[in-house]
C-alpha atoms as a PDB file:
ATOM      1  CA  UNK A   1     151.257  75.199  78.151  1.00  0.00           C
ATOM      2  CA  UNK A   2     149.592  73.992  81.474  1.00  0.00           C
ATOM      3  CA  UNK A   3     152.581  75.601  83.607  1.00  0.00           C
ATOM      4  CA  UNK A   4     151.748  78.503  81.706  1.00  0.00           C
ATOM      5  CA  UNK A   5     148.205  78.435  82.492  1.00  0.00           C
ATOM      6  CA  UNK A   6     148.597  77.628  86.153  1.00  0.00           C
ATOM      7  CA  UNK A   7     151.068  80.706  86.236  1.00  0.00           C
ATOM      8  CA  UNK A   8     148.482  83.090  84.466  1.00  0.00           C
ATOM      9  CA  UNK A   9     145.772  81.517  86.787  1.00  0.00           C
ATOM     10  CA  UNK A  10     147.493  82.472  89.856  1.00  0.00           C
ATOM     11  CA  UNK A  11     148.706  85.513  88.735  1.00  0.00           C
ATOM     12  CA  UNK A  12     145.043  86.648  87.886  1.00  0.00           C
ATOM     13  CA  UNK A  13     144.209  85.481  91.408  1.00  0.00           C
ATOM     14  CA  UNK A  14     146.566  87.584  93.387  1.00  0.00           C
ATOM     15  CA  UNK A  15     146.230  90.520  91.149  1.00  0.00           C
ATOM     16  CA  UNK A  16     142.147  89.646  92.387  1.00  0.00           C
ATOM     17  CA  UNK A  17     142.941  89.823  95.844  1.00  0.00           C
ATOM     18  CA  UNK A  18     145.168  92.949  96.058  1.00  0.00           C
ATOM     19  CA  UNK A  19     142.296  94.114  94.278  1.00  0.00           C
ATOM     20  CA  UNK A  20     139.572  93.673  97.386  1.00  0.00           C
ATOM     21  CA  UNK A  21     141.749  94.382  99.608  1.00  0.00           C
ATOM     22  CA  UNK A  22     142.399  97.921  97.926  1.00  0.00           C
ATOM     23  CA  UNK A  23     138.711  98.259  97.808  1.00  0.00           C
ATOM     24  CA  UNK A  24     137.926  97.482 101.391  1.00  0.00           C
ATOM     25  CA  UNK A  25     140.895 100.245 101.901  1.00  0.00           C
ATOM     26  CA  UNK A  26     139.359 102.776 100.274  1.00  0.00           C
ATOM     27  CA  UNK A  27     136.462 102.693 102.383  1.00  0.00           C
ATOM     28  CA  UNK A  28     136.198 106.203 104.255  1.00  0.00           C
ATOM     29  CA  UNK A  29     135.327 107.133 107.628  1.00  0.00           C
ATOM     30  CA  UNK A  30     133.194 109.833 106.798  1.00  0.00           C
ATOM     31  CA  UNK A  31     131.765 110.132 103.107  1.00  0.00           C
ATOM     32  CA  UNK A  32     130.055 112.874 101.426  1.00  0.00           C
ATOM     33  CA  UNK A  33     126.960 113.216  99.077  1.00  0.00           C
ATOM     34  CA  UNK A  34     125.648 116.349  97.010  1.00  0.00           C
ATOM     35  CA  UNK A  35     123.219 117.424  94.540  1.00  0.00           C
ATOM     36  CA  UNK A  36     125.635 117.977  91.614  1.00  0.00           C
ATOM     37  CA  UNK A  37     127.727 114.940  93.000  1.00  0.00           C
ATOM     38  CA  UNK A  38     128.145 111.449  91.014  1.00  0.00           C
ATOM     39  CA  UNK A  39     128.167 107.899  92.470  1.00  0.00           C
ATOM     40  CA  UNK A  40     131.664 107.302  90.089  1.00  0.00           C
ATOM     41  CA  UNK A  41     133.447 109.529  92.989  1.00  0.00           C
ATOM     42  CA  UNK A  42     135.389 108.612  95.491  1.00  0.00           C
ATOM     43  CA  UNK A  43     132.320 110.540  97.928  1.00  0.00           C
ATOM     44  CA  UNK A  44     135.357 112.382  99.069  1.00  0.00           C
ATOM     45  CA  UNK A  45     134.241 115.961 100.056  1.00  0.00           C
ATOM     46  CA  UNK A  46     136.148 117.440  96.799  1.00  0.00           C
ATOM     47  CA  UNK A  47     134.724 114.703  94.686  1.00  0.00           C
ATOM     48  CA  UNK A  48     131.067 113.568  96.699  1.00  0.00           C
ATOM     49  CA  UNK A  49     129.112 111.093  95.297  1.00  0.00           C
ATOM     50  CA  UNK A  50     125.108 111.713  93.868  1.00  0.00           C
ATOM     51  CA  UNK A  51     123.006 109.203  96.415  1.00  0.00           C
ATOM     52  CA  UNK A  52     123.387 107.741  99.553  1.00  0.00           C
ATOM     53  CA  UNK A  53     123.111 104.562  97.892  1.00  0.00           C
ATOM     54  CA  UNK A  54     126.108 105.308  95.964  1.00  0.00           C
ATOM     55  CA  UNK A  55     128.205 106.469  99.246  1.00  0.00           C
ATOM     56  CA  UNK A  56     127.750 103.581 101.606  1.00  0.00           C
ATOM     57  CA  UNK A  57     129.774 101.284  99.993  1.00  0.00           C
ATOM     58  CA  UNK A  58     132.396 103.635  99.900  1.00  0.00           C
ATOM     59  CA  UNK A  59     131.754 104.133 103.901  1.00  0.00           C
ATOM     60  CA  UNK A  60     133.058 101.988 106.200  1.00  0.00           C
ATOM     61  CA  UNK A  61     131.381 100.264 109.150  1.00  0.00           C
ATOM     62  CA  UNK A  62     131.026 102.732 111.852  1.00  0.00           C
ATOM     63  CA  UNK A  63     131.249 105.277 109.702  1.00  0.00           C
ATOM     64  CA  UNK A  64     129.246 108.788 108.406  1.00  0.00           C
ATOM     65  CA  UNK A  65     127.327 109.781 105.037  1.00  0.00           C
ATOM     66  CA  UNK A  66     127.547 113.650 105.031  1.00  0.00           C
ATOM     67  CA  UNK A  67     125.466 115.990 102.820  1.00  0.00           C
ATOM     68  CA  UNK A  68     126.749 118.769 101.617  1.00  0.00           C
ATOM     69  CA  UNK A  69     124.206 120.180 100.036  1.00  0.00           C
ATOM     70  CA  UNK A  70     120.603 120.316  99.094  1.00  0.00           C
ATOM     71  CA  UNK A  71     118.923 117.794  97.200  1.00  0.00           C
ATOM     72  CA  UNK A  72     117.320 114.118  96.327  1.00  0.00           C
ATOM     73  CA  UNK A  73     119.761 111.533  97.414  1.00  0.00           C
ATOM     74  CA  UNK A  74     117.575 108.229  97.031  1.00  0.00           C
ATOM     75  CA  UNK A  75     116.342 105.402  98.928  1.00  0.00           C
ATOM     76  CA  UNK A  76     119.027 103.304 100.949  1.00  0.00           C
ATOM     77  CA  UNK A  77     119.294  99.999 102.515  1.00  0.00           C
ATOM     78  CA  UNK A  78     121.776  99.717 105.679  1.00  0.00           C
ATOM     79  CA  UNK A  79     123.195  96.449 106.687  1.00  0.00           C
ATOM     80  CA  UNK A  80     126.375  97.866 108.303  1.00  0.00           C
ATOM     81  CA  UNK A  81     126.129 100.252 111.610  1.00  0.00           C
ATOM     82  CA  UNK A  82     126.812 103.701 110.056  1.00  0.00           C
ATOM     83  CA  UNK A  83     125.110 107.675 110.155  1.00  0.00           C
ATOM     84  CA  UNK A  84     123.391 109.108 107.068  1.00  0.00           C
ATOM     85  CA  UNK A  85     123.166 113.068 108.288  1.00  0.00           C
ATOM     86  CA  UNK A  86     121.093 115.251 105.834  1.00  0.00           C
ATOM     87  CA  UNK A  87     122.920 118.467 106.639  1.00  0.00           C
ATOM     88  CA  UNK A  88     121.119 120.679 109.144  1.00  0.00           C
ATOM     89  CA  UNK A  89     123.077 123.647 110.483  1.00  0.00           C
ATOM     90  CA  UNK A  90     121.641 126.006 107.799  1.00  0.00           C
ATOM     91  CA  UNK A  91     122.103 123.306 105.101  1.00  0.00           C
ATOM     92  CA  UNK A  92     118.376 122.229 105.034  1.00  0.00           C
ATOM     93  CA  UNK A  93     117.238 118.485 104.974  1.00  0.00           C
ATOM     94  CA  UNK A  94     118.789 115.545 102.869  1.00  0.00           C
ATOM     95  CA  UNK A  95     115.595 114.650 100.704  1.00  0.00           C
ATOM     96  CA  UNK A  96     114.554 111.111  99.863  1.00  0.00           C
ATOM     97  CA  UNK A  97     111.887 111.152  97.282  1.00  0.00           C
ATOM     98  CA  UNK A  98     110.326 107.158  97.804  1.00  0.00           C
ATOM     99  CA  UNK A  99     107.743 107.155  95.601  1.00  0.00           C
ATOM    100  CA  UNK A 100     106.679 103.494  94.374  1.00  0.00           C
ATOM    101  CA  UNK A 101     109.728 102.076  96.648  1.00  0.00           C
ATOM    102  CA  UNK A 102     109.266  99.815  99.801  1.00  0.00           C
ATOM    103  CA  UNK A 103     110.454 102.123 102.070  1.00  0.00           C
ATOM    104  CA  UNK A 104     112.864 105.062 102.119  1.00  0.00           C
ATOM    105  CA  UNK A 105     115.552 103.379 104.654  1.00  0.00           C
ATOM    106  CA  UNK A 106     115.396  99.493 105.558  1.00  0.00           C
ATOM    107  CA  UNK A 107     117.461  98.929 108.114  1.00  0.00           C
ATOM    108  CA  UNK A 108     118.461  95.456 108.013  1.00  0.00           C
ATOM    109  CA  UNK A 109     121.922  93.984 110.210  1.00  0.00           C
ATOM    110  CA  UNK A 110     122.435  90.969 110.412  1.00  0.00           C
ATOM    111  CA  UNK A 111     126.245  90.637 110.199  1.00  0.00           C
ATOM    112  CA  UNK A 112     127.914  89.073 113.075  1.00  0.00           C
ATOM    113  CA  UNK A 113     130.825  90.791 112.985  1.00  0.00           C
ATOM    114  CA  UNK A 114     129.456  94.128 113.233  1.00  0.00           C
ATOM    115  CA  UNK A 115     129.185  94.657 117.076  1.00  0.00           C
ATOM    116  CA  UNK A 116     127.046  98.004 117.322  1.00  0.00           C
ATOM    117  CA  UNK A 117     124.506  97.314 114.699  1.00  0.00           C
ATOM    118  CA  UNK A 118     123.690 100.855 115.231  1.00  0.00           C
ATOM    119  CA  UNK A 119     121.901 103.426 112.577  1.00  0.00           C
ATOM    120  CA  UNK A 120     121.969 107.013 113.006  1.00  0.00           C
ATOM    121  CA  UNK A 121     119.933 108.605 110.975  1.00  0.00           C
ATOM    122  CA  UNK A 122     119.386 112.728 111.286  1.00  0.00           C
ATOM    123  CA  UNK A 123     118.446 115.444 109.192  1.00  0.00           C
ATOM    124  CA  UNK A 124     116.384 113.957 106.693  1.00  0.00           C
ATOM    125  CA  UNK A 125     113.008 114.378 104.590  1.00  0.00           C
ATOM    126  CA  UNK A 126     111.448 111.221 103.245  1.00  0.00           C
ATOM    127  CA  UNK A 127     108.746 112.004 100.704  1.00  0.00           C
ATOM    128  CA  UNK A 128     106.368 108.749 100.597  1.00  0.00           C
ATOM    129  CA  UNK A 129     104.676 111.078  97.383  1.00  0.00           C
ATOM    130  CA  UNK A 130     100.959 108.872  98.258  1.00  0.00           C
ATOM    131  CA  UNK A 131     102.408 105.775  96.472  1.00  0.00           C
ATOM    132  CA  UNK A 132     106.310 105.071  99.061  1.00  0.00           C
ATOM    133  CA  UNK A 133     104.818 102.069 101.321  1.00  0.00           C
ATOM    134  CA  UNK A 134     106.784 102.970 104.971  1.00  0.00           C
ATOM    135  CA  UNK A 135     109.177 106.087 105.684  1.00  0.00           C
ATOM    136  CA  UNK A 136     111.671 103.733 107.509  1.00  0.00           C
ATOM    137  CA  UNK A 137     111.541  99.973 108.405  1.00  0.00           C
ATOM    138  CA  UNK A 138     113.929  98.177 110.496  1.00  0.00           C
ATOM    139  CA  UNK A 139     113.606  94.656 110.450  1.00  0.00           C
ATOM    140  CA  UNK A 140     116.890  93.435 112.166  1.00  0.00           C
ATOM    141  CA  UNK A 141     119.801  95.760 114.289  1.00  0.00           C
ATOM    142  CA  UNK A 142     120.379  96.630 118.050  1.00  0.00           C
ATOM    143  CA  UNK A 143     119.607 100.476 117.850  1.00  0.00           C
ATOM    144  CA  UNK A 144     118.219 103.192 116.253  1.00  0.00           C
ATOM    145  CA  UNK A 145     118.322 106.988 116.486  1.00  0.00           C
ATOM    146  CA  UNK A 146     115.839 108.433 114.255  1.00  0.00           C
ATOM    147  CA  UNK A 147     116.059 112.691 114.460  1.00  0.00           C
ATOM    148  CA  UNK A 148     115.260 115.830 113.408  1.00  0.00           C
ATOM    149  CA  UNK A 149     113.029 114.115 110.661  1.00  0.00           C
ATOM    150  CA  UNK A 150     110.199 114.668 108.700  1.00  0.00           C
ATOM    151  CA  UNK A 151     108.335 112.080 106.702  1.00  0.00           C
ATOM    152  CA  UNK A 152     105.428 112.728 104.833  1.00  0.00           C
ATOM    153  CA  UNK A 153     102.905 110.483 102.349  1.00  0.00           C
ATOM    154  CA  UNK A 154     103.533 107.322 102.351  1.00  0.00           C
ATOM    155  CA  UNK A 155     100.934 104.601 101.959  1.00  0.00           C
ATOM    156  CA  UNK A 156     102.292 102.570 104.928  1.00  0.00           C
ATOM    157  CA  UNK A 157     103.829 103.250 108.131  1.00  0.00           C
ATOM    158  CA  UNK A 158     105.740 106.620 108.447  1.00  0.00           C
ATOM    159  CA  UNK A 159     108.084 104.331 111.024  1.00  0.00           C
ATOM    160  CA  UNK A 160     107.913 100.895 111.436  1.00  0.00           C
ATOM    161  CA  UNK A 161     109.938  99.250 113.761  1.00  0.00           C
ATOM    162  CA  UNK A 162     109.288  95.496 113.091  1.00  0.00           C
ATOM    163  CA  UNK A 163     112.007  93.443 114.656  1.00  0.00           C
ATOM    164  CA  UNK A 164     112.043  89.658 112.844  1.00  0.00           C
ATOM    165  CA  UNK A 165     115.018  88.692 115.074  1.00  0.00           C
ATOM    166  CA  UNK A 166     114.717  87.434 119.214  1.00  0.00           C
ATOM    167  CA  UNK A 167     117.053  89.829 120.344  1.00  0.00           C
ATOM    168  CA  UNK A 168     116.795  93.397 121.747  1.00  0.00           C
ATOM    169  CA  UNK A 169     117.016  96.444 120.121  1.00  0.00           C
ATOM    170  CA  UNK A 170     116.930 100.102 121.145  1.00  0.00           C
ATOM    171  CA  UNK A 171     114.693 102.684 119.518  1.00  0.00           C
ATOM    172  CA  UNK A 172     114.692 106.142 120.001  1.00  0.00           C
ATOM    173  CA  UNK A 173     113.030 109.286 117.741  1.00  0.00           C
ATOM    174  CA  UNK A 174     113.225 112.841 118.541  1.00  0.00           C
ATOM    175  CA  UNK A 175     112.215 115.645 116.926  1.00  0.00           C
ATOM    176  CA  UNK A 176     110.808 113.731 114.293  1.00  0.00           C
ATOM    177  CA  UNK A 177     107.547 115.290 112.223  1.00  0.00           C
ATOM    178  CA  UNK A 178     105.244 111.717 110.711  1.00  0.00           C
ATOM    179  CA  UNK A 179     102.307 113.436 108.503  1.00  0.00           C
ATOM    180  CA  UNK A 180      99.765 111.386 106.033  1.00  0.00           C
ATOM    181  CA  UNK A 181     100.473 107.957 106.670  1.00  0.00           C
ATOM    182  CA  UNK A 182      97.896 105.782 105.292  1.00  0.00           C
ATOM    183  CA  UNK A 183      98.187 103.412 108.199  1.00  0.00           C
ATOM    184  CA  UNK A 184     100.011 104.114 111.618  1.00  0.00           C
ATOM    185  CA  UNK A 185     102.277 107.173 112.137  1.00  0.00           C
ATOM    186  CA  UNK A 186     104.585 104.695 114.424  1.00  0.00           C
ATOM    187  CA  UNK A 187     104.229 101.248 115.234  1.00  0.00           C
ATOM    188  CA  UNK A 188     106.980  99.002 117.546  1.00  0.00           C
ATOM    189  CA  UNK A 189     106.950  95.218 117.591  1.00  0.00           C
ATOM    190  CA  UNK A 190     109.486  92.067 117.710  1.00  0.00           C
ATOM    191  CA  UNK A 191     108.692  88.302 117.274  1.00  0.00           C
ATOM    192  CA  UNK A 192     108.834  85.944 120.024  1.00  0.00           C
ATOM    193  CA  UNK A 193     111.711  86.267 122.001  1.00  0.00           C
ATOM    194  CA  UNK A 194     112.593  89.334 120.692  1.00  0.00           C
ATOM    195  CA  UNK A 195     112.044  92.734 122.853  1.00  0.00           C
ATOM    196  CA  UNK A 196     111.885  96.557 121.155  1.00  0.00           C
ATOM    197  CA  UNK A 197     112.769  99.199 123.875  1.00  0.00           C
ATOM    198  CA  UNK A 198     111.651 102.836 122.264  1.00  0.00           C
ATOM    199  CA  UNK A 199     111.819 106.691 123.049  1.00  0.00           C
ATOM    200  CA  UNK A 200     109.661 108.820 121.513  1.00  0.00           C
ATOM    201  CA  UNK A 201     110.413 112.336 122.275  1.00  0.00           C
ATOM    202  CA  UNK A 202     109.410 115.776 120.726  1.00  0.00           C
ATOM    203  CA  UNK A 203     107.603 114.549 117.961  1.00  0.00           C
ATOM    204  CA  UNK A 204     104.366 115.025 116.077  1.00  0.00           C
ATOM    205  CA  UNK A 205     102.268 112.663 114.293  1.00  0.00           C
ATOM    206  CA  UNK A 206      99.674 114.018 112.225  1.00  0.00           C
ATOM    207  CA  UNK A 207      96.491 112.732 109.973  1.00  0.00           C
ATOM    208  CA  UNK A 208      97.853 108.944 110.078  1.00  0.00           C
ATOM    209  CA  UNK A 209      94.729 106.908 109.010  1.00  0.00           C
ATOM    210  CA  UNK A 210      95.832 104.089 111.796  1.00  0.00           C
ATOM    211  CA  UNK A 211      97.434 104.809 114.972  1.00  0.00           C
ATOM    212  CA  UNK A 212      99.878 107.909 115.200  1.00  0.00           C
ATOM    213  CA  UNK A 213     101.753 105.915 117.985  1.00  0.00           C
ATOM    214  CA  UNK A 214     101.146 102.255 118.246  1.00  0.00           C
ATOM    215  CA  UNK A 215     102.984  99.767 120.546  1.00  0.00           C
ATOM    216  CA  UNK A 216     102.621  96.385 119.064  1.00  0.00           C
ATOM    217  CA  UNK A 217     104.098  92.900 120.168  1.00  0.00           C
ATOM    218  CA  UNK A 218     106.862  92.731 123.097  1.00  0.00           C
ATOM    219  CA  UNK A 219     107.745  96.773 122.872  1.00  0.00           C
ATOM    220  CA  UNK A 220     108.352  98.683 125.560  1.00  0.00           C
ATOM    221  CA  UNK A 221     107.030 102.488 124.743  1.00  0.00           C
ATOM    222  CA  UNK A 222     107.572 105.848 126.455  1.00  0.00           C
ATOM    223  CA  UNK A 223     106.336 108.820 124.709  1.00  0.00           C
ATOM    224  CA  UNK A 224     107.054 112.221 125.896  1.00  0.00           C
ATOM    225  CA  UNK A 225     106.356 115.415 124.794  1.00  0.00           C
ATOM    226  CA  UNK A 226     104.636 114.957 122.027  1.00  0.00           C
ATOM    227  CA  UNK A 227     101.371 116.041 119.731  1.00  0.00           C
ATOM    228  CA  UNK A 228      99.622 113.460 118.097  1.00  0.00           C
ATOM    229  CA  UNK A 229      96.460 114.202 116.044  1.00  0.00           C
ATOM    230  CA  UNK A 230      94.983 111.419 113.631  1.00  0.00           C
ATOM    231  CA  UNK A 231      92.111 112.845 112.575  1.00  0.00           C
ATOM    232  CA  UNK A 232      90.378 109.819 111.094  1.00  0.00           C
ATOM    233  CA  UNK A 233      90.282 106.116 110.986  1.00  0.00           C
ATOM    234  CA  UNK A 234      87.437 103.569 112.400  1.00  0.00           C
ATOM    235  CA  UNK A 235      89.766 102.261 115.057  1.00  0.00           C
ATOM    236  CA  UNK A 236      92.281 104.536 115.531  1.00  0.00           C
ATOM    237  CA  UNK A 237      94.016 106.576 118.504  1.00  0.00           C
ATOM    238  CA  UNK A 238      96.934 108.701 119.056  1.00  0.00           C
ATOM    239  CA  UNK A 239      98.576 105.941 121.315  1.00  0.00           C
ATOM    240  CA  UNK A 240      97.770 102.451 121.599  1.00  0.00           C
ATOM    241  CA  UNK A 241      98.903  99.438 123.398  1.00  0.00           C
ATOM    242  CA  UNK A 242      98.541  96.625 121.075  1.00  0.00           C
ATOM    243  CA  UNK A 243      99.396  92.799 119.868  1.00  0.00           C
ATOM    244  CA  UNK A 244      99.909  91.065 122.745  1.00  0.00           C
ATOM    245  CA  UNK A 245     100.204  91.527 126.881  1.00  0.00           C
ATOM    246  CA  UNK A 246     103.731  91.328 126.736  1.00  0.00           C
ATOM    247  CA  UNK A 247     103.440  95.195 126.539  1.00  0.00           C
ATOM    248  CA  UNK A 248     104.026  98.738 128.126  1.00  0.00           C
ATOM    249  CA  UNK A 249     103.195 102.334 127.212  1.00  0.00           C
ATOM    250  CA  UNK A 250     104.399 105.075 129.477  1.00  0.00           C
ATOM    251  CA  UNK A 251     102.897 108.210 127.907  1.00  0.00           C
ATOM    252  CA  UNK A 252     104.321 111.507 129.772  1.00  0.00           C
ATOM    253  CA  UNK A 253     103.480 115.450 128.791  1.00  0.00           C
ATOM    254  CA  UNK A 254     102.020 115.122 125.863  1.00  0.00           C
ATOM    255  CA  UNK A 255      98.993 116.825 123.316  1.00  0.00           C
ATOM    256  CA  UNK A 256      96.342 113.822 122.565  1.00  0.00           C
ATOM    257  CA  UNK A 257      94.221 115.673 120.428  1.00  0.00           C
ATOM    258  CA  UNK A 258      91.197 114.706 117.491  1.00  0.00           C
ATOM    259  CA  UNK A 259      91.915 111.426 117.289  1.00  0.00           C
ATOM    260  CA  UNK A 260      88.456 108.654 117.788  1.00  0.00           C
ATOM    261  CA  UNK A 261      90.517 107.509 121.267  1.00  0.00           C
ATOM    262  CA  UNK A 262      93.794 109.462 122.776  1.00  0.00           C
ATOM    263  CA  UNK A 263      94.956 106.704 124.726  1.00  0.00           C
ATOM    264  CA  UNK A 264      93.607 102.856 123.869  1.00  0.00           C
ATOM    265  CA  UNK A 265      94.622 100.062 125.625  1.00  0.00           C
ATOM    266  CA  UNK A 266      93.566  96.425 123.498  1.00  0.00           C
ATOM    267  CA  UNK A 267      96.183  94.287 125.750  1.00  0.00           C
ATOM    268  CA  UNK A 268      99.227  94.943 128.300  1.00  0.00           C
ATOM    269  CA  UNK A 269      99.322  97.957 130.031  1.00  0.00           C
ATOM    270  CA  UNK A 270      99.437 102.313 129.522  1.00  0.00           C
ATOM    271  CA  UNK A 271      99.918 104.917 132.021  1.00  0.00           C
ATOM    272  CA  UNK A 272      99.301 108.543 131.231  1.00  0.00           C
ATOM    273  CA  UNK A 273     100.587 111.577 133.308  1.00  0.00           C
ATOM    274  CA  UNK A 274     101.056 115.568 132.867  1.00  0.00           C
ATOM    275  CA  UNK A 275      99.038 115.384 129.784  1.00  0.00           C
ATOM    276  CA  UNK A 276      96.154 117.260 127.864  1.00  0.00           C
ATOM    277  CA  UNK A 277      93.659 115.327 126.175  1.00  0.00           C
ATOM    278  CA  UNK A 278      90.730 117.181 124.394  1.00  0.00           C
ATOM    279  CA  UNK A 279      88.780 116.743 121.402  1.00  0.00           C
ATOM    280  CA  UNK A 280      89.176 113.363 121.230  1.00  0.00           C
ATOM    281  CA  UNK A 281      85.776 111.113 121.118  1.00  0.00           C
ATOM    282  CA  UNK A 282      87.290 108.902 123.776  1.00  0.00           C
ATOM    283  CA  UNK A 283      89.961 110.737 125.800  1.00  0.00           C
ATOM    284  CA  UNK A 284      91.181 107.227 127.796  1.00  0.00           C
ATOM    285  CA  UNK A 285      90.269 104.094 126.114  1.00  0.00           C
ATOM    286  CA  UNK A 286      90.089 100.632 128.109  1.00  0.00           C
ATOM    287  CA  UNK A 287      89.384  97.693 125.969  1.00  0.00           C
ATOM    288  CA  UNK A 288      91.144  94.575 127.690  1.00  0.00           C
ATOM    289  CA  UNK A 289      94.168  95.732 129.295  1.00  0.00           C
ATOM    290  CA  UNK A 290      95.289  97.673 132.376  1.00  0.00           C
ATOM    291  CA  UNK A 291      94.882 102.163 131.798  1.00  0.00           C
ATOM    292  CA  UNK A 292      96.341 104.144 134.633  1.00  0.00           C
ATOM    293  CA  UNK A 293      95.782 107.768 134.719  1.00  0.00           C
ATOM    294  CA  UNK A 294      97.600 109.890 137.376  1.00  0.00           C
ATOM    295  CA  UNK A 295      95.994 113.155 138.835  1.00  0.00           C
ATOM    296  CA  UNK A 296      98.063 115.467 136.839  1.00  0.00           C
ATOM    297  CA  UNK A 297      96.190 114.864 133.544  1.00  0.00           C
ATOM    298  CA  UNK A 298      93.705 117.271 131.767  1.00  0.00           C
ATOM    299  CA  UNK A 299      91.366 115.620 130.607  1.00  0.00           C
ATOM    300  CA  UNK A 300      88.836 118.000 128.752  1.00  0.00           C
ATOM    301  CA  UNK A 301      86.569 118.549 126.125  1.00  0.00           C
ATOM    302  CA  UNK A 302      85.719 115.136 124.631  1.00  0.00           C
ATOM    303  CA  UNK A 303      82.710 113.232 124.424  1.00  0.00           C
ATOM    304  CA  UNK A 304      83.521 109.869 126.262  1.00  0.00           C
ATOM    305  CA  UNK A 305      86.348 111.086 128.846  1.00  0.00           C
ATOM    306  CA  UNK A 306      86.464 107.741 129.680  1.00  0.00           C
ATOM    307  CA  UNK A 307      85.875 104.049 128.427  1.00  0.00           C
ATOM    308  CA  UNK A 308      86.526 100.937 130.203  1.00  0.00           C
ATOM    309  CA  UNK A 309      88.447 100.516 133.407  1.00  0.00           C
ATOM    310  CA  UNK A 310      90.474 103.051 134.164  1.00  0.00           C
ATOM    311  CA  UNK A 311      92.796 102.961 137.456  1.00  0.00           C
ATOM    312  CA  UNK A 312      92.949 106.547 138.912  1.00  0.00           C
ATOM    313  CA  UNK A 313      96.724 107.338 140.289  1.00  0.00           C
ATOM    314  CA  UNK A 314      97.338 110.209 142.525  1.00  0.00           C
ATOM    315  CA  UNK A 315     100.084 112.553 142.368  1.00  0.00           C
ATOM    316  CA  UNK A 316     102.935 111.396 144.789  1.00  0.00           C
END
């Protein structure tokens, strides 16, 4: 009886381990999600799966969510490098309805055996619906693409980069639309000993009740080409350098524009070049840091052009 139970016992174990490693197998380079799809598929493109939560753990490391189609594909949590692209080329955006969730995507690796911890994400429309906290949150990861984007509504941040880990990470967003946050439109920061290097490029950050762009603790900010217009809040401006001096803003051709300051400096340092700033009621804001403006700036049409110390650069 106890050979035979031994027998059954290993039996049962093997049969468990061909099991997994069928599983881990099956996982597939690219994976595919659709509107009239179901998360009991294999997400192959014949057979795609219903949400993007259902496809990534059919997608391996490295590997790509596609969308074939139009339609809600759910909140997701990544904690494997990997691309969720909503379509584009004609196919519209891959929607993410996060109403009454956390966040849309939380970015969160932490696995030492993924090298990259790298998230692509591209094509997407997260829909906060005035009760989704942030758009996206990473917390932990070495990089970051964030494009061709629109997130709209949420009670939070529309991105916020928040790194709880001391290492370095990469950031970068382009083409990427942030409207109706109830707090900041973008905010960057790391904990001690960690560092947050970020590109913000074509974007637009509109009627955030914060800051549209704000660069907290130990980031590293460069914002180019974009239009940021707040609109409201007792504090807030279209870029700020924030949190502590261990930071930089480099703020290049952009459209600062009705916000209460365009560019605010609490701590570290901001420079501002090729860029229009009007209808703000402080264009450049000094409040304990260092705020250089170069010559090529036009700075128009609000009532405090300036506020604080600024340090005047001419063009080289």
């Amino acid at each position: 009886m106890n050979k035979g139970r031994l027998t059954l016992n290993i039996l049962t174990t093997i049969t468990f381990i061909f099991a997994l490693a069928a599983m881990t197998h099956a996982q597939a380079t690219r994976t595919w999600v659709s509107g009239v799809g179901d998360d009991v598929n294999p997400c192959s493109r014949t057979a795609p799966c219903k949400t993007y939560a259902g496809a990534i753990s059919k997608t391996a490391k490295d590997g790509e969510i596609s969308t074939l189609d139009p339609g809600g594909f759910g909140t997701l949590t990544i904690t494997k490098s990997i691309t969720v692209n909503g379509g584009g080329a004609g196919q519209g955006y891959g929607s993410v309805l996060s109403a009454l969730a956390p966040q849309g995507f939380l970015i969160n690796i932490t696995d030492v055996n993924d090298v990259r911890k790298a998230v692509r994400l591209n094509w997407l429309d997260i829909n906060g619906a005035s009760t989704g906290t942030d758009g996206i949150r990473m917390i932990a990861g070495s990089a970051l693409h964030v494009e061709n984007t629109n997130i709209d509504g949420v009670v939070g941040d529309g991105i916020d980069i928040n790194l709880s880990t001391a290492t370095v990470a990469e950031v970068y967003i382009k083409n990427v639309s942030v409207r109706n946050a109830a707090t900041n439109g973008i905010i960057i920061q790391a904990v001690a000993g960690g560092l947050v290097l970020a590109t913000i490029e074509d974007c637009q950050v509109n009627n955030s009740t914060g800051d549209g762009i704000e660069a907290g603790a130990r980031s590293r900010v460069t914002v180019r080409g974009c239009v940021i217009s707040t609109h409201n809040g007792a504090s807030s401006a279209a870029v700020r350098a924030a949190g502590s001096a261990d930071v930089e803003v480099n703020v290049d051709t952009s459209v600062l524009t009705y916000n209460l300051s365009a560019v605010r400096v609490d701590l570290g340092t901001a420079r501002v070049a090729n860029s229009v700033i009007s209808g703000n009621v402080n264009g450049l804001h000094n409040v304990g840091g260092t705020l250089k403006s170069f010559g090529t700036n036009r700075i128009d049409g609000n009532t405090n052009p300036t506020v604080g110390a600024i340090t005047p650069i001419a063009q080289s």
